[in-house]
PDB file of N, CA and C in Angstrom:
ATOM      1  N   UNK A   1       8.039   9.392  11.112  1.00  0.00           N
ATOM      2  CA  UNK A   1       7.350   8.844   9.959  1.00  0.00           C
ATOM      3  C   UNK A   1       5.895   8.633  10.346  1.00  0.00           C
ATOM      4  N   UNK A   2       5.040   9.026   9.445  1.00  0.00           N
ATOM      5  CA  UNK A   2       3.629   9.273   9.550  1.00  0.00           C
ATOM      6  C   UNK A   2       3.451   7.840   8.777  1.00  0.00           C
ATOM      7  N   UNK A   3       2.660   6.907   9.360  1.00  0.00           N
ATOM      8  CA  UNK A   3       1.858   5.793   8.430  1.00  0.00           C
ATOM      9  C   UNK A   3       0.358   6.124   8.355  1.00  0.00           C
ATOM     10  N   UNK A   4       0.144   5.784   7.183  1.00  0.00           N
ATOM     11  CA  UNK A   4      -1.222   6.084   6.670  1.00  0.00           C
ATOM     12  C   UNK A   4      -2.201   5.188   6.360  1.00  0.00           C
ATOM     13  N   UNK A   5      -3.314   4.815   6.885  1.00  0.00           N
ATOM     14  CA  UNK A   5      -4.216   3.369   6.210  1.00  0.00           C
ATOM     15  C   UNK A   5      -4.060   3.527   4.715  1.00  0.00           C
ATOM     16  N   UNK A   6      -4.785   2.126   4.515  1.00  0.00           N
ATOM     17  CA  UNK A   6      -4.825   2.146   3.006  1.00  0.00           C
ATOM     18  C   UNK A   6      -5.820   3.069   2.229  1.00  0.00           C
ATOM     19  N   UNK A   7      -6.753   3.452   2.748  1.00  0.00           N
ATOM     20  CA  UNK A   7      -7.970   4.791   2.102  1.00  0.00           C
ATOM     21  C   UNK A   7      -7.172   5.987   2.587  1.00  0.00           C
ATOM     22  N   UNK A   8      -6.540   6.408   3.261  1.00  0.00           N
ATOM     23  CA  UNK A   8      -5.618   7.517   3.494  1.00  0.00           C
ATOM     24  C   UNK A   8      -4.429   7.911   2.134  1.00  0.00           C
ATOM     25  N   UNK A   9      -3.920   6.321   2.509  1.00  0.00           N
ATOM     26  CA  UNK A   9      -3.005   6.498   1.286  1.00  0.00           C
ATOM     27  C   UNK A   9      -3.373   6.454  -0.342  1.00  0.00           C
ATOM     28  N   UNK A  10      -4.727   5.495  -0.285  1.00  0.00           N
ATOM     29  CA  UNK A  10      -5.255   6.331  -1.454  1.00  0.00           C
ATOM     30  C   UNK A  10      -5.343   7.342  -2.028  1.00  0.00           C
ATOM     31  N   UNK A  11      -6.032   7.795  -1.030  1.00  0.00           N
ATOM     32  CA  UNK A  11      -6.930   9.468  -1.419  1.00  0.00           C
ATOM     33  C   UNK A  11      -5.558   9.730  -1.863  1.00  0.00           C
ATOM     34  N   UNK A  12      -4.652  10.016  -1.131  1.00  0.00           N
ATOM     35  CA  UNK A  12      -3.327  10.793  -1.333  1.00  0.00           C
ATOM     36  C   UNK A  12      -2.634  10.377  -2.734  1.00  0.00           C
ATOM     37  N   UNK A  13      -3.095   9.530  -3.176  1.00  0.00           N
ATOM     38  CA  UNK A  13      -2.310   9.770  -4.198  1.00  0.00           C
ATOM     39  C   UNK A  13      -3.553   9.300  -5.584  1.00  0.00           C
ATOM     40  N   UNK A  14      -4.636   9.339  -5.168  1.00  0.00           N
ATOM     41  CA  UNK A  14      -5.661   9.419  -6.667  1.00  0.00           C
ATOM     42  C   UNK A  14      -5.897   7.839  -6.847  1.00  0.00           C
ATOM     43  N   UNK A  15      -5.981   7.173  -6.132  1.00  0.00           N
ATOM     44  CA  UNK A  15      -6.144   6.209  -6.576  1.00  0.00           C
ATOM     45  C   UNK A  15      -7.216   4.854  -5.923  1.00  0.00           C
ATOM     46  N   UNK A  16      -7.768   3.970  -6.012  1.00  0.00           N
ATOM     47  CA  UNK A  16      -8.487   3.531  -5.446  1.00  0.00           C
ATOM     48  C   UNK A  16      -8.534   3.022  -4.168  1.00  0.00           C
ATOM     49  N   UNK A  17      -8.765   2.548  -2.683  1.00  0.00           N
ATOM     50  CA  UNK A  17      -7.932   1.854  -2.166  1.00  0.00           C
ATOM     51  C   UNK A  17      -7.850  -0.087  -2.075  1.00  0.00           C
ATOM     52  N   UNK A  18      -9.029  -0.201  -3.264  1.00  0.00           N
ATOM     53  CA  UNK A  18      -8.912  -1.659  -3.689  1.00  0.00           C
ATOM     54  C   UNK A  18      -7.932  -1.811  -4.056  1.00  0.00           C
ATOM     55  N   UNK A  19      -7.469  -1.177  -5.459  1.00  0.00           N
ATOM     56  CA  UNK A  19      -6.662  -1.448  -6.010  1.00  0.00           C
ATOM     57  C   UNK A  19      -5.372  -1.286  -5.328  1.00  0.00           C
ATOM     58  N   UNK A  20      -4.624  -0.677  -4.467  1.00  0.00           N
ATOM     59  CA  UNK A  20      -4.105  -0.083  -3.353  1.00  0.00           C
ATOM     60  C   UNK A  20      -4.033  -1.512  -2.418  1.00  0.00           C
ATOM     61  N   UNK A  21      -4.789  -1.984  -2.151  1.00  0.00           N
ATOM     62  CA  UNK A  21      -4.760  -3.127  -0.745  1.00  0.00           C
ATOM     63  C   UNK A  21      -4.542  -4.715  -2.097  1.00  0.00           C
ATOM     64  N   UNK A  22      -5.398  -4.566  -3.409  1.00  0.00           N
ATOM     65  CA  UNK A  22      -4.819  -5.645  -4.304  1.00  0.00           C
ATOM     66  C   UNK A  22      -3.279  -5.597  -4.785  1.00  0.00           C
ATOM     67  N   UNK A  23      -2.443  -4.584  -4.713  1.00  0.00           N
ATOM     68  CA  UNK A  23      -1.027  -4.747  -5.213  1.00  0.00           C
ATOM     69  C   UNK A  23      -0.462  -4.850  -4.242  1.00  0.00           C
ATOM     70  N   UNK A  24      -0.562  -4.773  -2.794  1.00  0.00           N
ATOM     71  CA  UNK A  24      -0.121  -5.078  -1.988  1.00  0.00           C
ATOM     72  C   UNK A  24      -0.344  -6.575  -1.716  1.00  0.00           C
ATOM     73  N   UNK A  25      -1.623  -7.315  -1.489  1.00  0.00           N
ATOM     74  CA  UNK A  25      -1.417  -8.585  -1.510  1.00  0.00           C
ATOM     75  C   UNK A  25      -0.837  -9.514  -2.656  1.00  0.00           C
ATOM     76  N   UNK A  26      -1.122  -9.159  -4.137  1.00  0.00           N
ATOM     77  CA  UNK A  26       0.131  -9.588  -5.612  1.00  0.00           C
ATOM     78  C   UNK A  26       1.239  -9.026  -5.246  1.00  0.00           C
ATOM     79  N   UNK A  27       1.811  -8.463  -4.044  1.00  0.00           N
ATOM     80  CA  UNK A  27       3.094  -8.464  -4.212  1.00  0.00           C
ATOM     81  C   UNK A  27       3.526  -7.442  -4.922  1.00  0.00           C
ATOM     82  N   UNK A  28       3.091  -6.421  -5.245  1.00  0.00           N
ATOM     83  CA  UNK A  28       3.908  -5.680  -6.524  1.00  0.00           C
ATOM     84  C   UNK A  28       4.208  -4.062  -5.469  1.00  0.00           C
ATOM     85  N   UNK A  29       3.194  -4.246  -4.620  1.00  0.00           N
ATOM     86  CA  UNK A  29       3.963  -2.669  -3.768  1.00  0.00           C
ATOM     87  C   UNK A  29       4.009  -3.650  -2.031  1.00  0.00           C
ATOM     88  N   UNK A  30       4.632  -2.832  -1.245  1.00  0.00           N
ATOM     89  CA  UNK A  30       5.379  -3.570   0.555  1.00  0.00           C
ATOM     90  C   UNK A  30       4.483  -2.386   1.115  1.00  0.00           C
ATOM     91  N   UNK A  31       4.082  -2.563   1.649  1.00  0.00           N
ATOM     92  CA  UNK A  31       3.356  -1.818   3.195  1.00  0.00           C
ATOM     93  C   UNK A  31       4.727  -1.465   4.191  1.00  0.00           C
ATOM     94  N   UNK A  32       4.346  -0.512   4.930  1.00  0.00           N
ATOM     95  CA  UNK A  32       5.894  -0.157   5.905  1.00  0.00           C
ATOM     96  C   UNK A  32       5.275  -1.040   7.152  1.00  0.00           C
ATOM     97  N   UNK A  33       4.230  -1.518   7.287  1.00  0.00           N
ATOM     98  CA  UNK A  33       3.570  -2.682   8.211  1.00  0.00           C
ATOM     99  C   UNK A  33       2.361  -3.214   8.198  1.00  0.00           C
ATOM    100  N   UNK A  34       1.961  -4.110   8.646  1.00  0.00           N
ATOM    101  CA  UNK A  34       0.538  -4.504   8.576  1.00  0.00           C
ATOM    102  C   UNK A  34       0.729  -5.045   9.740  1.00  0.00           C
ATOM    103  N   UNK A  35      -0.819  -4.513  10.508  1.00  0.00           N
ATOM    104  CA  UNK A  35      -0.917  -4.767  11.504  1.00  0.00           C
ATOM    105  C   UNK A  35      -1.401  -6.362  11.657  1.00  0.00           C
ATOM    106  N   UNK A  36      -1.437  -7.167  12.983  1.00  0.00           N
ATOM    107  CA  UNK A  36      -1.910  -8.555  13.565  1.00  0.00           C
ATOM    108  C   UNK A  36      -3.412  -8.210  12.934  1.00  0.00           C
ATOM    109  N   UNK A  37      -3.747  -9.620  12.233  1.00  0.00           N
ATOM    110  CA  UNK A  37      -5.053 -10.254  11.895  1.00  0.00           C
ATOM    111  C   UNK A  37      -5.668 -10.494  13.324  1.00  0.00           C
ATOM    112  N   UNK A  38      -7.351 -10.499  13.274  1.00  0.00           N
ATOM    113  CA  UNK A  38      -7.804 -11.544  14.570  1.00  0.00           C
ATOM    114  C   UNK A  38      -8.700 -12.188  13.863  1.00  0.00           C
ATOM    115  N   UNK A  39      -8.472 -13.637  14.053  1.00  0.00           N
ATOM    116  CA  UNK A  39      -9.856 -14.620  13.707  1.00  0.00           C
ATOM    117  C   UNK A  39      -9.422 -15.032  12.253  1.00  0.00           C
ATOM    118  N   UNK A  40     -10.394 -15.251  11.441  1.00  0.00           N
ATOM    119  CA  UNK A  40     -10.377 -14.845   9.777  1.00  0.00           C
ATOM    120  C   UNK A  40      -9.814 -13.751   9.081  1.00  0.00           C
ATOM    121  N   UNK A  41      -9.770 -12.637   9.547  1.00  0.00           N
ATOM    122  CA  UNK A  41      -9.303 -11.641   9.010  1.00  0.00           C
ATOM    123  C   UNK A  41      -7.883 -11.276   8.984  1.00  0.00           C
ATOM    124  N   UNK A  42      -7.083 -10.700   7.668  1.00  0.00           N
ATOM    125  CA  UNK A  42      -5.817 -10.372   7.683  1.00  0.00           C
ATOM    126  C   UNK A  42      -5.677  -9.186   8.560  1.00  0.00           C
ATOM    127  N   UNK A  43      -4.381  -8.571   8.770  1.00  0.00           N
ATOM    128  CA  UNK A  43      -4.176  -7.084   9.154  1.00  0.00           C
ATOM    129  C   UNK A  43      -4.473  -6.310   8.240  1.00  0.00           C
ATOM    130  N   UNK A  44      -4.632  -5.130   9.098  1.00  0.00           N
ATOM    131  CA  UNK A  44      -4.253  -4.019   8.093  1.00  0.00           C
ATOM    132  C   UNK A  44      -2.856  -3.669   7.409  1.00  0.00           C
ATOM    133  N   UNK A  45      -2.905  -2.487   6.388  1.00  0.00           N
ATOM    134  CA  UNK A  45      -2.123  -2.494   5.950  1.00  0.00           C
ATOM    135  C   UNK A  45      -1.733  -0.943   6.074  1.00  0.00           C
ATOM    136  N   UNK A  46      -0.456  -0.107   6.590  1.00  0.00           N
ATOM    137  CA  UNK A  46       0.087   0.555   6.971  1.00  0.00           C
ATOM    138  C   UNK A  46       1.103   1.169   6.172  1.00  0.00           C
ATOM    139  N   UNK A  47       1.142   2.982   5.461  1.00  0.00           N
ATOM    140  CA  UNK A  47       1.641   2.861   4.535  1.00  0.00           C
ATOM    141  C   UNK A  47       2.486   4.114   4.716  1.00  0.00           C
ATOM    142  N   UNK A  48       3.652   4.037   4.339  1.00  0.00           N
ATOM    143  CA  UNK A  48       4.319   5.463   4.799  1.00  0.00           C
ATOM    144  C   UNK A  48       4.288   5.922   3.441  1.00  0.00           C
ATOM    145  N   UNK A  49       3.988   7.381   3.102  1.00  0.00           N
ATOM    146  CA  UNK A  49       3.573   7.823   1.608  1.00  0.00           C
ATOM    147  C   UNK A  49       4.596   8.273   0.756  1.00  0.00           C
ATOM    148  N   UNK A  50       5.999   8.466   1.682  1.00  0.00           N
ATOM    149  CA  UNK A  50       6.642   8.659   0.536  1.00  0.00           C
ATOM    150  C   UNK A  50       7.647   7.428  -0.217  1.00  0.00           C
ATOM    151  N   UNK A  51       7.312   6.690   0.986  1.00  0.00           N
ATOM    152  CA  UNK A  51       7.740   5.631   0.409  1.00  0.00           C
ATOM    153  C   UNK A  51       7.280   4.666  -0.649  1.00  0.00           C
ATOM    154  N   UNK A  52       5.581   4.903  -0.117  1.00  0.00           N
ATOM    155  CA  UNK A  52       4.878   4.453  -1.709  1.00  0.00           C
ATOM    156  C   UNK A  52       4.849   5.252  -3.131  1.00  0.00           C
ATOM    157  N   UNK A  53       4.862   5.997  -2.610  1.00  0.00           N
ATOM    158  CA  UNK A  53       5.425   7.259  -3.976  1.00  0.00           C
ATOM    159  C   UNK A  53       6.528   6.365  -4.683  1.00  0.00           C
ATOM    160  N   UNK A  54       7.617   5.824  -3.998  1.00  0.00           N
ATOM    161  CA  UNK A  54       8.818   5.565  -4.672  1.00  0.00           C
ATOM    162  C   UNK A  54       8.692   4.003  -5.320  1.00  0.00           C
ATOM    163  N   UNK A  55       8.019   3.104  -4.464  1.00  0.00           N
ATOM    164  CA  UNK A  55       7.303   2.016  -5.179  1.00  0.00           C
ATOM    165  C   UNK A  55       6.737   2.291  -6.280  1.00  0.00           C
ATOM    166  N   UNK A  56       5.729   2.726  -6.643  1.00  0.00           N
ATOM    167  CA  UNK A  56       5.014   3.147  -7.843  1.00  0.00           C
ATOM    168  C   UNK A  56       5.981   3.615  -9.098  1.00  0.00           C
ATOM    169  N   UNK A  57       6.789   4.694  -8.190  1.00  0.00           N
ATOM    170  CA  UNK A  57       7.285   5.323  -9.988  1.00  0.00           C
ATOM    171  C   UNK A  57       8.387   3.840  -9.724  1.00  0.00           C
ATOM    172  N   UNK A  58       9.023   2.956  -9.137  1.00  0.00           N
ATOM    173  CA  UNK A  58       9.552   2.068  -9.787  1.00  0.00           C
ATOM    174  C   UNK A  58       8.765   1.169 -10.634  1.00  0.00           C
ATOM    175  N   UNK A  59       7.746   1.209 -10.170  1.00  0.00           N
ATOM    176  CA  UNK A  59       6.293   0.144 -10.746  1.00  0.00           C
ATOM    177  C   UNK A  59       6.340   0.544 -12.254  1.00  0.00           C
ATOM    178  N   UNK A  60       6.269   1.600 -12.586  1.00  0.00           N
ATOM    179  CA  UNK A  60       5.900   2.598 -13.971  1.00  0.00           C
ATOM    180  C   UNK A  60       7.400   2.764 -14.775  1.00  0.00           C
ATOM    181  N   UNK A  61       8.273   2.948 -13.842  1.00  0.00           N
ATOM    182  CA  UNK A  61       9.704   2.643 -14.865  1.00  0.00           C
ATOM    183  C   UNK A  61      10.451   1.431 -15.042  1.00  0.00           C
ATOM    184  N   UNK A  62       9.736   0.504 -14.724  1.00  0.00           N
ATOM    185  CA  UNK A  62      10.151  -0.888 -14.697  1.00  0.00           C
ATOM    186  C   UNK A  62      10.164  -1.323 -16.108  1.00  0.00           C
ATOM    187  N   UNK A  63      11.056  -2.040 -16.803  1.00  0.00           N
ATOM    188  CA  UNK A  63      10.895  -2.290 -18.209  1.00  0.00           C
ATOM    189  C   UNK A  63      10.270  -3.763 -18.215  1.00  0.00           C
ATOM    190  N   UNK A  64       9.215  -3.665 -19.255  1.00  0.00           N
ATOM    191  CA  UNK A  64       8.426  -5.024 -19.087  1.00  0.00           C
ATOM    192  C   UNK A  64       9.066  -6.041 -20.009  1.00  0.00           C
TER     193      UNK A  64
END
């Protein structure tokens, strides 16, 4: 399994990687890891792509 940063996993799928690193901290998509914070700063966030693929279309077929 290939993990991908969050601007990696952007690009890959069209999308911003703000918005990308914001649904990950609301909770609405899981990272396959995030790496140790140092200091003030959180980790990164670590993304295996086909697994976010499968987050999303649940995101989009979710009935509101």
């Amino acid at each position: 399994m290939e993990l991908l940063t969050t601007t990696q996993a952007a690009a890959a799928l069209g999308v911003s990687a703000r918005s990308l690193a914001r649904w990950a901290r609301d909770g609405r998509l899981r990272p396959a890891l995030i790496t140790p914070g140092g200091g003030q700063r959180s980790g990164r966030y670590l993304w295996d792509l086909e697994d976010l693929r499968e987050q999303l279309l649940k995101l989009r077929t979710r009935p509101e």
